[in-house]
N, C-alpha and C. Protein backbone atom coordinates (compact mmCIF):
# COMPACT_ATOMS: atom_id res chain seq x y z
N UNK A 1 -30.86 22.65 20.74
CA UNK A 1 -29.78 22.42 19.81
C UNK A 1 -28.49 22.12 20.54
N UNK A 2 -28.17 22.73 21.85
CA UNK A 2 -26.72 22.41 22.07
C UNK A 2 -27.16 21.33 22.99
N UNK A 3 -28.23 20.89 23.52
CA UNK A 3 -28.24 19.14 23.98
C UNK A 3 -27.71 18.09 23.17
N UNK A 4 -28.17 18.45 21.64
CA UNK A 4 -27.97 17.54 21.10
C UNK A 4 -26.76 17.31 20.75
N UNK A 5 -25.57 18.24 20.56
CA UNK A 5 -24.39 18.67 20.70
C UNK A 5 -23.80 18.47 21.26
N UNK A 6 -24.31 18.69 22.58
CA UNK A 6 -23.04 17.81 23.87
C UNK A 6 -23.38 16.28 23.83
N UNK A 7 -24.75 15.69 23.21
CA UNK A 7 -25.17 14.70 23.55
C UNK A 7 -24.19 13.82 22.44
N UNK A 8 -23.58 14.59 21.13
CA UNK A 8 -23.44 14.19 19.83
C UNK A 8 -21.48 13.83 20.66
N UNK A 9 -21.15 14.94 20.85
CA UNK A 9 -19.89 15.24 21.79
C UNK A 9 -19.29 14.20 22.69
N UNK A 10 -20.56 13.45 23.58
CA UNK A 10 -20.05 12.61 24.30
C UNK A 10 -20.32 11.19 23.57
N UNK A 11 -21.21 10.88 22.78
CA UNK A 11 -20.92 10.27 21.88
C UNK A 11 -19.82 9.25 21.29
N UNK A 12 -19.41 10.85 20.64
CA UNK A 12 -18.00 10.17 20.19
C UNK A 12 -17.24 10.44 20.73
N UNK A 13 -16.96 10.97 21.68
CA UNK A 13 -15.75 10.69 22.79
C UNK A 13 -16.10 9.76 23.48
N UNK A 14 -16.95 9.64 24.14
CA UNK A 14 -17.44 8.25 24.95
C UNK A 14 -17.02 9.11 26.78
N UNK A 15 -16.87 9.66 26.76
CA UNK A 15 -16.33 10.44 28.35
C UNK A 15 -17.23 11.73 28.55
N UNK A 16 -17.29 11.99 29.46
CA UNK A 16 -18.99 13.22 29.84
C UNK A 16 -17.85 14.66 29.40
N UNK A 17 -16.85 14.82 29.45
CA UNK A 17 -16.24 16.16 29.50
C UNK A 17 -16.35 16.65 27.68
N UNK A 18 -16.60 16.22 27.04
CA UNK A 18 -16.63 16.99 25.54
C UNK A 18 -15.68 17.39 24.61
N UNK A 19 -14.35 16.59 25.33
CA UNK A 19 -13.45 16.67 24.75
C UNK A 19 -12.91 15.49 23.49
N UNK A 20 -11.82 15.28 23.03
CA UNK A 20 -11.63 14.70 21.38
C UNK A 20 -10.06 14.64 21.72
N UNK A 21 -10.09 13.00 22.05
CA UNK A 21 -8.62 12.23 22.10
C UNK A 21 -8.30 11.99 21.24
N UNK A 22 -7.31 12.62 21.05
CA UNK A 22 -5.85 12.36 19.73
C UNK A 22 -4.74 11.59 19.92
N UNK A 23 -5.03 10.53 19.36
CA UNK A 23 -3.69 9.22 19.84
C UNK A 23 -2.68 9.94 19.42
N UNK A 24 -1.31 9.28 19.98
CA UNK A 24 -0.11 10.26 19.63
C UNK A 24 0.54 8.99 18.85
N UNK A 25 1.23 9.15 18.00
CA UNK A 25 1.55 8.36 16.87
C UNK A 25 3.56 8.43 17.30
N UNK A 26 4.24 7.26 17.56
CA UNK A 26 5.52 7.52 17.40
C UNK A 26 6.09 7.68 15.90
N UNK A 27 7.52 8.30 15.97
CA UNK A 27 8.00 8.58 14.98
C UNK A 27 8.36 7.10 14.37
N UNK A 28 8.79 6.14 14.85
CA UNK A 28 8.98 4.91 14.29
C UNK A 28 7.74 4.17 13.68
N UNK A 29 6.10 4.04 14.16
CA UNK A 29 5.69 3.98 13.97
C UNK A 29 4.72 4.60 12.56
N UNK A 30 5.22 5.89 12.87
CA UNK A 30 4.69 6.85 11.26
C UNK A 30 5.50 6.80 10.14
N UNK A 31 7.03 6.10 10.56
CA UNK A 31 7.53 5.75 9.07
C UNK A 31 7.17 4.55 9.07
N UNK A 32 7.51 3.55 9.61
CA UNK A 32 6.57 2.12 9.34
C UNK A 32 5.38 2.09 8.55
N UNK A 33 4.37 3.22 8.93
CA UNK A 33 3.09 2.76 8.07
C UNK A 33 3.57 3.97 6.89
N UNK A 34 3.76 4.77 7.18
CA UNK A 34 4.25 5.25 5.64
C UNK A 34 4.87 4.14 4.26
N UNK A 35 6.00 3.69 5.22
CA UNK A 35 6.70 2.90 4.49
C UNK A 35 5.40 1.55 3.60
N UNK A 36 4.96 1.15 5.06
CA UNK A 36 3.84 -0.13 4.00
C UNK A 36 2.77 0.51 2.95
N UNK A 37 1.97 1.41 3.39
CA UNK A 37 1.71 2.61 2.10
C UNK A 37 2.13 2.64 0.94
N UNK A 38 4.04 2.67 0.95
CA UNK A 38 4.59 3.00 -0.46
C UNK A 38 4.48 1.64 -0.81
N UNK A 39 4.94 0.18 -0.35
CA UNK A 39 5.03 -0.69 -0.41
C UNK A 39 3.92 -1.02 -0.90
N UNK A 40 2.45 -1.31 -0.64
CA UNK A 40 1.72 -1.67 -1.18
C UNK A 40 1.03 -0.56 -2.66
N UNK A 41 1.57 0.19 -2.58
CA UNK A 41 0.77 0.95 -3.54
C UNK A 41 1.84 0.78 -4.94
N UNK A 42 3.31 0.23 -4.39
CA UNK A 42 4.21 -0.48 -5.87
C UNK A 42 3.92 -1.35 -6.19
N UNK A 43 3.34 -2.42 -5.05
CA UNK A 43 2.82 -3.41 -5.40
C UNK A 43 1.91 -3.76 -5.86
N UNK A 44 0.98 -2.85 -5.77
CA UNK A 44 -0.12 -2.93 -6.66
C UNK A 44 0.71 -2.67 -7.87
N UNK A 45 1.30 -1.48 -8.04
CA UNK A 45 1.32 -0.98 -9.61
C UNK A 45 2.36 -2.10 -10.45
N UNK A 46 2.61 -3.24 -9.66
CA UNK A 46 3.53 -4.43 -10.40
C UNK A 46 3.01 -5.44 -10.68
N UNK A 47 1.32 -5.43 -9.90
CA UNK A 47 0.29 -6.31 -10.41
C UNK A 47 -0.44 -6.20 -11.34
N UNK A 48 -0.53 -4.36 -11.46
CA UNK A 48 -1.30 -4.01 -12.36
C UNK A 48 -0.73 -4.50 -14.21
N UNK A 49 0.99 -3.97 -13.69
CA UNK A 49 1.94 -3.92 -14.70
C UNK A 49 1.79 -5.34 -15.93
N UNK A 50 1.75 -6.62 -14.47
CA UNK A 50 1.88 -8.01 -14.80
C UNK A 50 0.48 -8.43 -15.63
N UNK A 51 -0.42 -7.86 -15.05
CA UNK A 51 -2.11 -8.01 -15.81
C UNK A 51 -1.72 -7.72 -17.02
N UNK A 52 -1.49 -6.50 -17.58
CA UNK A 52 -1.36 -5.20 -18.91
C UNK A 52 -0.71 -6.28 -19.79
N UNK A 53 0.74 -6.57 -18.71
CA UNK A 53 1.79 -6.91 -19.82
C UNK A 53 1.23 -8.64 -20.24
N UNK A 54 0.32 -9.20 -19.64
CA UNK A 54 -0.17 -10.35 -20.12
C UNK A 54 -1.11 -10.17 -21.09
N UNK A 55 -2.13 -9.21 -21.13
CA UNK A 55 -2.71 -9.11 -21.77
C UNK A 55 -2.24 -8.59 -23.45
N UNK A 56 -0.86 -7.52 -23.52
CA UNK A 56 -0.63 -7.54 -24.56
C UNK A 56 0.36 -8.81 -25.00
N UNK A 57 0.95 -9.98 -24.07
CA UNK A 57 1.35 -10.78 -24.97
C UNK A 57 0.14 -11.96 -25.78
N UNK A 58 -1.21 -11.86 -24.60
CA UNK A 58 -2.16 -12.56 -25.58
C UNK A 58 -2.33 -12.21 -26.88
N UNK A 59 -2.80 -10.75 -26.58
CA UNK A 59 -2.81 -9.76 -28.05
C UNK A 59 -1.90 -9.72 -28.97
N UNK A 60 -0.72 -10.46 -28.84
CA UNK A 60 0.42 -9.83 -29.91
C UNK A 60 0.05 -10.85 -31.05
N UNK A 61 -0.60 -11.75 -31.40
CA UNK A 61 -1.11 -12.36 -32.25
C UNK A 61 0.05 -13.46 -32.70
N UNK A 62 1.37 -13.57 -32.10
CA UNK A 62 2.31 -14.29 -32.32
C UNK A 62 3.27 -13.49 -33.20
N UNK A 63 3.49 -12.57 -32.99
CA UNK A 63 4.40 -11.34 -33.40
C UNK A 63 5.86 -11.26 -32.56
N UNK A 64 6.73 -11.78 -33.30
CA UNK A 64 7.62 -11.62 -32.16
C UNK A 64 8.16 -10.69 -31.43
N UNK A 65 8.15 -9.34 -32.00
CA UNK A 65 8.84 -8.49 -31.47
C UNK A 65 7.75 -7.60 -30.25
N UNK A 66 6.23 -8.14 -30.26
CA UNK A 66 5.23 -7.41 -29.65
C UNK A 66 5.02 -8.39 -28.17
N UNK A 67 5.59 -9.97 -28.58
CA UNK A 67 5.37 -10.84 -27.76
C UNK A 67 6.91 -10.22 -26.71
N UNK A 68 7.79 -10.54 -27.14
CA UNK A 68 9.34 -10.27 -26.75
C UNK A 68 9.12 -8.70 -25.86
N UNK A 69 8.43 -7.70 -26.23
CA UNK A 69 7.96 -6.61 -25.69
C UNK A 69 7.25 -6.95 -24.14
N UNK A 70 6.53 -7.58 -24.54
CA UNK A 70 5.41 -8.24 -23.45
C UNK A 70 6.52 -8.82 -22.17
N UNK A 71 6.76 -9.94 -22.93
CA UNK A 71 7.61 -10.74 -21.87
C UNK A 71 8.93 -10.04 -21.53
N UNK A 72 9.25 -9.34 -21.73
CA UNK A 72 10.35 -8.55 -21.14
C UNK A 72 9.36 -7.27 -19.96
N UNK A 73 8.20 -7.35 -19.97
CA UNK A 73 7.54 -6.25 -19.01
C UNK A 73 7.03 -7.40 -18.20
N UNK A 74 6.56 -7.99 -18.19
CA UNK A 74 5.94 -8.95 -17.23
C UNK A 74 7.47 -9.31 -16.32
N UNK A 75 8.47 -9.71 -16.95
CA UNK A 75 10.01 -9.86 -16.18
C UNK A 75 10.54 -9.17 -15.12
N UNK A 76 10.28 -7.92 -15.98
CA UNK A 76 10.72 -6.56 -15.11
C UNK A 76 9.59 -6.32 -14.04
N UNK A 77 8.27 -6.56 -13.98
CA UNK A 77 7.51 -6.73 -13.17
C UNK A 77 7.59 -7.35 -11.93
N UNK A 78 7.51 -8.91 -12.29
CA UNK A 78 7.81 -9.76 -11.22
C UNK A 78 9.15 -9.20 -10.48
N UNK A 79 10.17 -8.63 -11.17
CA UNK A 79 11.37 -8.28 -10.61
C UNK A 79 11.19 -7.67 -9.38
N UNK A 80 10.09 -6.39 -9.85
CA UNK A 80 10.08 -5.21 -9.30
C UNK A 80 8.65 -5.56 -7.91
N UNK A 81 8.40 -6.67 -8.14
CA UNK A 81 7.49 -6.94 -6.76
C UNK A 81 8.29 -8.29 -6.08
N UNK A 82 9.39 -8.94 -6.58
CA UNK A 82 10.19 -9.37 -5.38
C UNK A 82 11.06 -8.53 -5.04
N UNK A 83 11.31 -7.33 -5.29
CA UNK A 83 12.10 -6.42 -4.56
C UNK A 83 11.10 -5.69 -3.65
N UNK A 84 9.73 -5.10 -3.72
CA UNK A 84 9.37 -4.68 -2.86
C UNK A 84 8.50 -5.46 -2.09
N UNK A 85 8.69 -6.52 -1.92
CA UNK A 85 8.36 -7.57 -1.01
C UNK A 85 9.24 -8.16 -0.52
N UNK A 86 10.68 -8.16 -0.69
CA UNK A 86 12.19 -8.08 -0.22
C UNK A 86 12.34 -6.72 0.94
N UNK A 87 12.22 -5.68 0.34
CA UNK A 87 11.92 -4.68 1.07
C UNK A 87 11.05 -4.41 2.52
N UNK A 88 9.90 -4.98 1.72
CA UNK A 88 8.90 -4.90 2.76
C UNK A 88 9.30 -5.89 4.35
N UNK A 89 9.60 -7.53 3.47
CA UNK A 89 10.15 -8.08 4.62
C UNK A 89 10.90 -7.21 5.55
N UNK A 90 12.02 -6.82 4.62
CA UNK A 90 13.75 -6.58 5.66
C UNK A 90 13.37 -5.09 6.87
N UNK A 91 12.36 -4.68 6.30
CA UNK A 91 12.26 -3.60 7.09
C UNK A 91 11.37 -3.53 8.17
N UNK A 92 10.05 -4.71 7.89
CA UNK A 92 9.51 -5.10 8.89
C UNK A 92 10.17 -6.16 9.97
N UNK A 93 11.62 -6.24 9.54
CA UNK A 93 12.09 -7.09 10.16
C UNK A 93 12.65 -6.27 11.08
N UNK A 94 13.58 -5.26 10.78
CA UNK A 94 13.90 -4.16 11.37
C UNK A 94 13.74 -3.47 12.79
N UNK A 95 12.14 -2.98 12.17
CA UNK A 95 11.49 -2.75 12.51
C UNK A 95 11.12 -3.08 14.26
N UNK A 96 11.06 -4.23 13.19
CA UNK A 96 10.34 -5.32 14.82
C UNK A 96 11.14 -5.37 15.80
N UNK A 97 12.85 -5.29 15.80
CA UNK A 97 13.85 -5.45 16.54
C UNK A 97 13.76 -4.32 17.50
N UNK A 98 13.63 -3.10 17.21
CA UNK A 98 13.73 -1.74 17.39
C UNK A 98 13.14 -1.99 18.93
């Protein structure tokens, strides 16, 4: 059992000693990917937003005030994913300078 253990050990370390390398992550680096994290996960939720809000202006049956509903969320949508794709740029721009 512990052959297979050290055998499992070197493995995934790839080095005979049995030890388990932990990359060290900079602090600039761990807000960077934090940051694209939040970034893509608004961005999704402004794609999702833009799907929904299309789908209820199909649905509004030509209702104006359900259509006018619609297209005022799809607006605010697109808004809200050229800002965090505004974002995303300026900071990967930043970033990169650093």
């Amino acid at each position: 059992m512990i052959d297979i253990l050290s055998l499992l050990a070197v493995t995934v370390n790839g080095v005979g000693n049995g030890t388990v390398n932990i990359p060290t992550v900079s602090g600039g680096s761990l807000l960077t990917n934090g940051l694209n994290i939040v970034y893509f996960a608004l961005g999704a939720v402004a794609v999702i937003m833009i799907i929904l809000s299309g789908y209820q202006y199909l649905t509004s049956n030509g209702e104006p005030e359900k259509s006018k509903k619609a297209m005022s969320s799809i607006l605010y949508a697109v808004i809200g994913l050229v800002v965090v794709v505004s974002a995303f740029a300026i900071t990967n721009f930043v970033f990169g300078r650093l």
